[in-house]
Protein backbone atom coordinates (compact mmCIF):
# COMPACT_ATOMS: atom_id res chain seq x y z
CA UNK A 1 -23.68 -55.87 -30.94
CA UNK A 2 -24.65 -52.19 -30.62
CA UNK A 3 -21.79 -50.64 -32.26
CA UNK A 4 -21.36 -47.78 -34.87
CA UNK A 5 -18.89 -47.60 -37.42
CA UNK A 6 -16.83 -45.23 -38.74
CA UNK A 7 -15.03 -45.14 -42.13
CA UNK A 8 -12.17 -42.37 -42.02
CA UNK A 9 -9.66 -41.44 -44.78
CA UNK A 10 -12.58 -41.03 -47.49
CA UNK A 11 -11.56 -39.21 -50.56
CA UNK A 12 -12.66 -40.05 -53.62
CA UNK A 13 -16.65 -39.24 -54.70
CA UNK A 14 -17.29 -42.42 -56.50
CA UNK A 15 -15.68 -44.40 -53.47
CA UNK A 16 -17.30 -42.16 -51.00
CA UNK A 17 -20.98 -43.05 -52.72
CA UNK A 18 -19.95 -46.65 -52.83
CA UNK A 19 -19.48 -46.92 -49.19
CA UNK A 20 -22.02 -44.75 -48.21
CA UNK A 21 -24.12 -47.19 -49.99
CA UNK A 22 -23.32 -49.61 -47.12
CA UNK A 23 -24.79 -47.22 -44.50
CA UNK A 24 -21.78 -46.73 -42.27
CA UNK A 25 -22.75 -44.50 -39.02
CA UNK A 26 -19.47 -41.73 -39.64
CA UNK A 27 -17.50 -40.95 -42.61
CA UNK A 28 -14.29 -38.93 -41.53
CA UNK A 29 -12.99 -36.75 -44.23
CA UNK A 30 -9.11 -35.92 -43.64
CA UNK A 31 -8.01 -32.24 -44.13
CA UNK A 32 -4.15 -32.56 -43.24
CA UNK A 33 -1.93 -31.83 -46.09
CA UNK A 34 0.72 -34.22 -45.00
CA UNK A 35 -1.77 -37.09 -45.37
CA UNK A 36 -2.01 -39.29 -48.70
CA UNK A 37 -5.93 -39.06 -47.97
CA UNK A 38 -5.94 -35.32 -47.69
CA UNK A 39 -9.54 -34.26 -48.54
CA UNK A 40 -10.09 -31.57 -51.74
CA UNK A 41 -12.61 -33.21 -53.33
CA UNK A 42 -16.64 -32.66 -53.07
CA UNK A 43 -18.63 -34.91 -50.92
CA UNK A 44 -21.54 -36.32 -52.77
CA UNK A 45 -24.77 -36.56 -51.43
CA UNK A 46 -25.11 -38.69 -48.24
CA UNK A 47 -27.65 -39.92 -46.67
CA UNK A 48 -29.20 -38.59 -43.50
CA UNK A 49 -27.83 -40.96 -41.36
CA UNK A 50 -24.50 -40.87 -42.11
CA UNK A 51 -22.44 -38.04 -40.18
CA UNK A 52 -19.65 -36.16 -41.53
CA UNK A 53 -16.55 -35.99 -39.63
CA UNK A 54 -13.62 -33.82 -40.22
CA UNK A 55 -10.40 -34.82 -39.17
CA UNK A 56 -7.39 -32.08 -38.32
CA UNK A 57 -4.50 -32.07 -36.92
CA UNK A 58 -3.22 -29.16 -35.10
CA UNK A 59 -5.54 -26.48 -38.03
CA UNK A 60 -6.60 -22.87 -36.59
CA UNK A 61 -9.89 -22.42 -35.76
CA UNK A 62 -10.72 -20.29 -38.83
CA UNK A 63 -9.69 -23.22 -40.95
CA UNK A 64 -11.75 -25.73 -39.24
CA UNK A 65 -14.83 -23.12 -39.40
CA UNK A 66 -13.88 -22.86 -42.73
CA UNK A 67 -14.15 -26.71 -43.84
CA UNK A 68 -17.21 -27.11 -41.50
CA UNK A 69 -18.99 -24.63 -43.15
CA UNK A 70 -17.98 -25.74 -46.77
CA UNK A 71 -18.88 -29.53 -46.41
CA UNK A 72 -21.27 -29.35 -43.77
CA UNK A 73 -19.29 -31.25 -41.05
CA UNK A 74 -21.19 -32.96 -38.18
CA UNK A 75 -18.13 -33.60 -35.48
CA UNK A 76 -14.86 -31.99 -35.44
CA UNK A 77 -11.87 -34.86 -34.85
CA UNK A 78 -8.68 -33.10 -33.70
CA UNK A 79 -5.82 -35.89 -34.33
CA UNK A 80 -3.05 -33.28 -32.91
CA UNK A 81 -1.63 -31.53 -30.15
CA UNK A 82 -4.44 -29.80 -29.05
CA UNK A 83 -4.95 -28.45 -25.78
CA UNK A 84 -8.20 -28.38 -23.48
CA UNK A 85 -8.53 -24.96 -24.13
CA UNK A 86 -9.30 -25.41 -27.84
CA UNK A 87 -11.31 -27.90 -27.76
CA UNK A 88 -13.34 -25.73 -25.34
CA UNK A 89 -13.01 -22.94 -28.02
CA UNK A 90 -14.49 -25.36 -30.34
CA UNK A 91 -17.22 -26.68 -28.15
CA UNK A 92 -18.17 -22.89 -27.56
CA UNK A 93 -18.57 -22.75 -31.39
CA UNK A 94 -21.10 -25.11 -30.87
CA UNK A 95 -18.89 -28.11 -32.95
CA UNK A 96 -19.00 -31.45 -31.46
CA UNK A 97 -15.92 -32.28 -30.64
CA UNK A 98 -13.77 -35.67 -30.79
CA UNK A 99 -10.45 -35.97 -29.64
CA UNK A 100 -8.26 -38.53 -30.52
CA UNK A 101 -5.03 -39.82 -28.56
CA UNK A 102 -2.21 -41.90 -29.17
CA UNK A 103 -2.22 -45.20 -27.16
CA UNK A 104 0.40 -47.68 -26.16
CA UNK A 105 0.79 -49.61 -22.92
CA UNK A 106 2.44 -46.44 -20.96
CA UNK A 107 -0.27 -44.25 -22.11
CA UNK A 108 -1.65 -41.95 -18.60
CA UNK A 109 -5.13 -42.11 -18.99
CA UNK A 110 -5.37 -39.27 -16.37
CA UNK A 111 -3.97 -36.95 -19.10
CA UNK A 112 -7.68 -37.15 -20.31
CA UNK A 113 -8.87 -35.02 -17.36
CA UNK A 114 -8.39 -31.97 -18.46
CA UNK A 115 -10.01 -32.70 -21.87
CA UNK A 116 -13.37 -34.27 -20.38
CA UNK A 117 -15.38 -31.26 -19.99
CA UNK A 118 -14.65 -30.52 -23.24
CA UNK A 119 -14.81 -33.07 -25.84
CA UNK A 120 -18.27 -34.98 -26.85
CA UNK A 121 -16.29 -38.17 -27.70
CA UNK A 122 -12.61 -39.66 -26.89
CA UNK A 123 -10.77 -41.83 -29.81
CA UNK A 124 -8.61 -43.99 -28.87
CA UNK A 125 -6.04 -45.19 -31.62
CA UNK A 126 -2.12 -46.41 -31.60
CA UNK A 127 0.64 -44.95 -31.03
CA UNK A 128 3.16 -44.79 -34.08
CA UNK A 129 5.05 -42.28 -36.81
CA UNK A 130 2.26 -40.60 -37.90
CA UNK A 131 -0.84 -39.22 -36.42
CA UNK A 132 -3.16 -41.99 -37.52
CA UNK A 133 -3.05 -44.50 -40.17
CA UNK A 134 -0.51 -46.64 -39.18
CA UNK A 135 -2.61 -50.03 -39.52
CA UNK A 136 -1.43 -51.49 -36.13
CA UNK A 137 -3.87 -52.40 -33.42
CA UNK A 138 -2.67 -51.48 -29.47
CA UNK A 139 -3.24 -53.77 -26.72
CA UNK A 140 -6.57 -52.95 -25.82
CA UNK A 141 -6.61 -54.33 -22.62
CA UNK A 142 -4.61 -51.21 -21.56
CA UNK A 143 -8.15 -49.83 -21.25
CA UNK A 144 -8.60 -51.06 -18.12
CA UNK A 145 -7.26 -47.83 -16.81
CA UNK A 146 -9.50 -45.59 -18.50
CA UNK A 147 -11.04 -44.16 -15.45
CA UNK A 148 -14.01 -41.78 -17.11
CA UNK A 149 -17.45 -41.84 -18.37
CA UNK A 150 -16.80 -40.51 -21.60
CA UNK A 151 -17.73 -42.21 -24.88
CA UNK A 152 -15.00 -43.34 -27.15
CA UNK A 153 -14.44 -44.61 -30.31
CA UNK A 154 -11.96 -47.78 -30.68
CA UNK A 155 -9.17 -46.90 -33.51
CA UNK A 156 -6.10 -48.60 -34.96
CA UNK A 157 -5.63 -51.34 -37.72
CA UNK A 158 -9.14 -52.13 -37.33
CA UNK A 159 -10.47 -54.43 -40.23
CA UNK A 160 -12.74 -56.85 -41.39
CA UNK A 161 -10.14 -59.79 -40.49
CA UNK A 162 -10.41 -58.45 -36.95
CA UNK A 163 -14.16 -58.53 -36.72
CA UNK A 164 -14.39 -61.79 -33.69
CA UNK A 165 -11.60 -59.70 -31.75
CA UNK A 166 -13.64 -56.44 -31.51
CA UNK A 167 -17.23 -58.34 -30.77
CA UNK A 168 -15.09 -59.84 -28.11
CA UNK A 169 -13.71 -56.45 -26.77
CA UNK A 170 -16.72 -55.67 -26.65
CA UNK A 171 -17.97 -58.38 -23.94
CA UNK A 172 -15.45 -56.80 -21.83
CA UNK A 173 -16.06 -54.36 -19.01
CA UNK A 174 -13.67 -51.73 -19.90
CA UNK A 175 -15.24 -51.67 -23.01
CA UNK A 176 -18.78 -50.38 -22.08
CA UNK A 177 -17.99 -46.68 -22.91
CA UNK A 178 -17.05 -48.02 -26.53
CA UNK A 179 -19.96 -46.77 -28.58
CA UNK A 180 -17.67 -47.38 -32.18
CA UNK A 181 -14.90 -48.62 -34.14
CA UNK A 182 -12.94 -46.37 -36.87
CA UNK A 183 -11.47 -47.97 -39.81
CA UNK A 184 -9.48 -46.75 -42.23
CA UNK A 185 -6.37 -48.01 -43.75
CA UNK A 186 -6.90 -51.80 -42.93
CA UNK A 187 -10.20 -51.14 -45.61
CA UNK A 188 -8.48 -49.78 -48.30
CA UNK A 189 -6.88 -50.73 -51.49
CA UNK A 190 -4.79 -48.27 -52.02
CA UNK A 191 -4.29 -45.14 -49.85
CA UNK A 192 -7.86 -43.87 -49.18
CA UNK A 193 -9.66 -45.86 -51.64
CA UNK A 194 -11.81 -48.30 -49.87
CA UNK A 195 -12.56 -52.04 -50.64
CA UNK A 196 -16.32 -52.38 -50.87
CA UNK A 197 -16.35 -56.10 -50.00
CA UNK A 198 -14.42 -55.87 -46.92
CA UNK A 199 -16.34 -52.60 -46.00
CA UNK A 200 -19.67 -54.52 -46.56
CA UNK A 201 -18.09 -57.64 -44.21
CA UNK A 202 -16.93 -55.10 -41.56
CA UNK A 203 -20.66 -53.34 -41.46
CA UNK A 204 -22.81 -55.56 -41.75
CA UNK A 205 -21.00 -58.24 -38.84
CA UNK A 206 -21.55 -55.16 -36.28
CA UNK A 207 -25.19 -54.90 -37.32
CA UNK A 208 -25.82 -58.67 -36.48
């Protein structure tokens, strides 16, 4: 169906090799203290293919060089309030840059604007109480209105028992700039610790 996948909210190392095992495009590594999957561990060995993605929300810039540097992060997700101007800070720091926004069906897509000269990648994920992980999918025919060119990734109580809905998102027109889905608490057994069956499901049905 020519879509990635990305498994966020990783935290534990036997876990992490487990589902790295299934060959997932992105593992996202939360560092966000409030977060039950706050990252402190050490990432195993991965392999190549697999890119590491850090997730923040609303960190300085000397923390996120800090984590990139330690773990070796491929993309830099920003889950907070950031403004344009960071992420162009970020971008001139030569990170790749994802920025994720809260969606419901009164989101203004033309708030993107400002953010689409500098970000690599849009996310996309519902609106709720916390900054992500809230395990409930938006409408995402509300993506009619996105307006821009920019590649996103589809977010929000994504899971394997959802599978036949995203394929057939994916049929749609709005959804051509949709290059993958993020999953994360709709996988897991417990807070951050991923179900290897429904992982395996979820991966291999999007590599059909």
């Amino acid at each position: 169906m020519g879509i990635k996948v990305k498994i966020c909210g990783m935290k534990f190392p036997d876990n992490i090799s487990e589902i790295a095992s299934l060959q997932p495009d992105f593992m996202g590594f939360i560092f966000y203290e409030k977060s039950p999957r706050n990252f402190e561990n050490v990432i195993p060995n991965l392999p190549e293919s697999i890119q590491k993605v850090g997730v923040f929300v609303n960190a300085s810039l000397e923390e996120i060089e800090e984590k990139v540097t330690q773990y070796e992060l491929d993309l830099i997700q920003l889950h907070g309030d950031e403004s344009p101007e960071f992420c162009y800070l970020l971008q001139q720091n030569k990170f790749k840059v994802i920025k994720a926004f809260s969606i419901d069906n009164h989101f203004n897509f033309s708030a993107l604007n400002n953010y689409n000269n500098y970000c690599d990648y849009f996310l996309f994920d519902t609106k709720g109480t916390k900054y992500g992980g809230n395990g409930i999918t938006f409408d995402w025919t509300v993506l009619e209105n996105y307006h821009l060119d920019k590649p996103y990734f589809l977010s929000g109580g994504i899971g394997a028992e959802n599978i036949e809905e995203v394929k057939s998102f994916q049929t749609k027109a709005y959804a051509k700039n949709c290059i993958a889905v993020d999953c994360n608490s709709k996988l897991e057994i417990s807070p951050a610790l991923k179900s290897t069956e429904k992982t395996k499901q979820l991966i291999n049905a999007f590599k059909e």
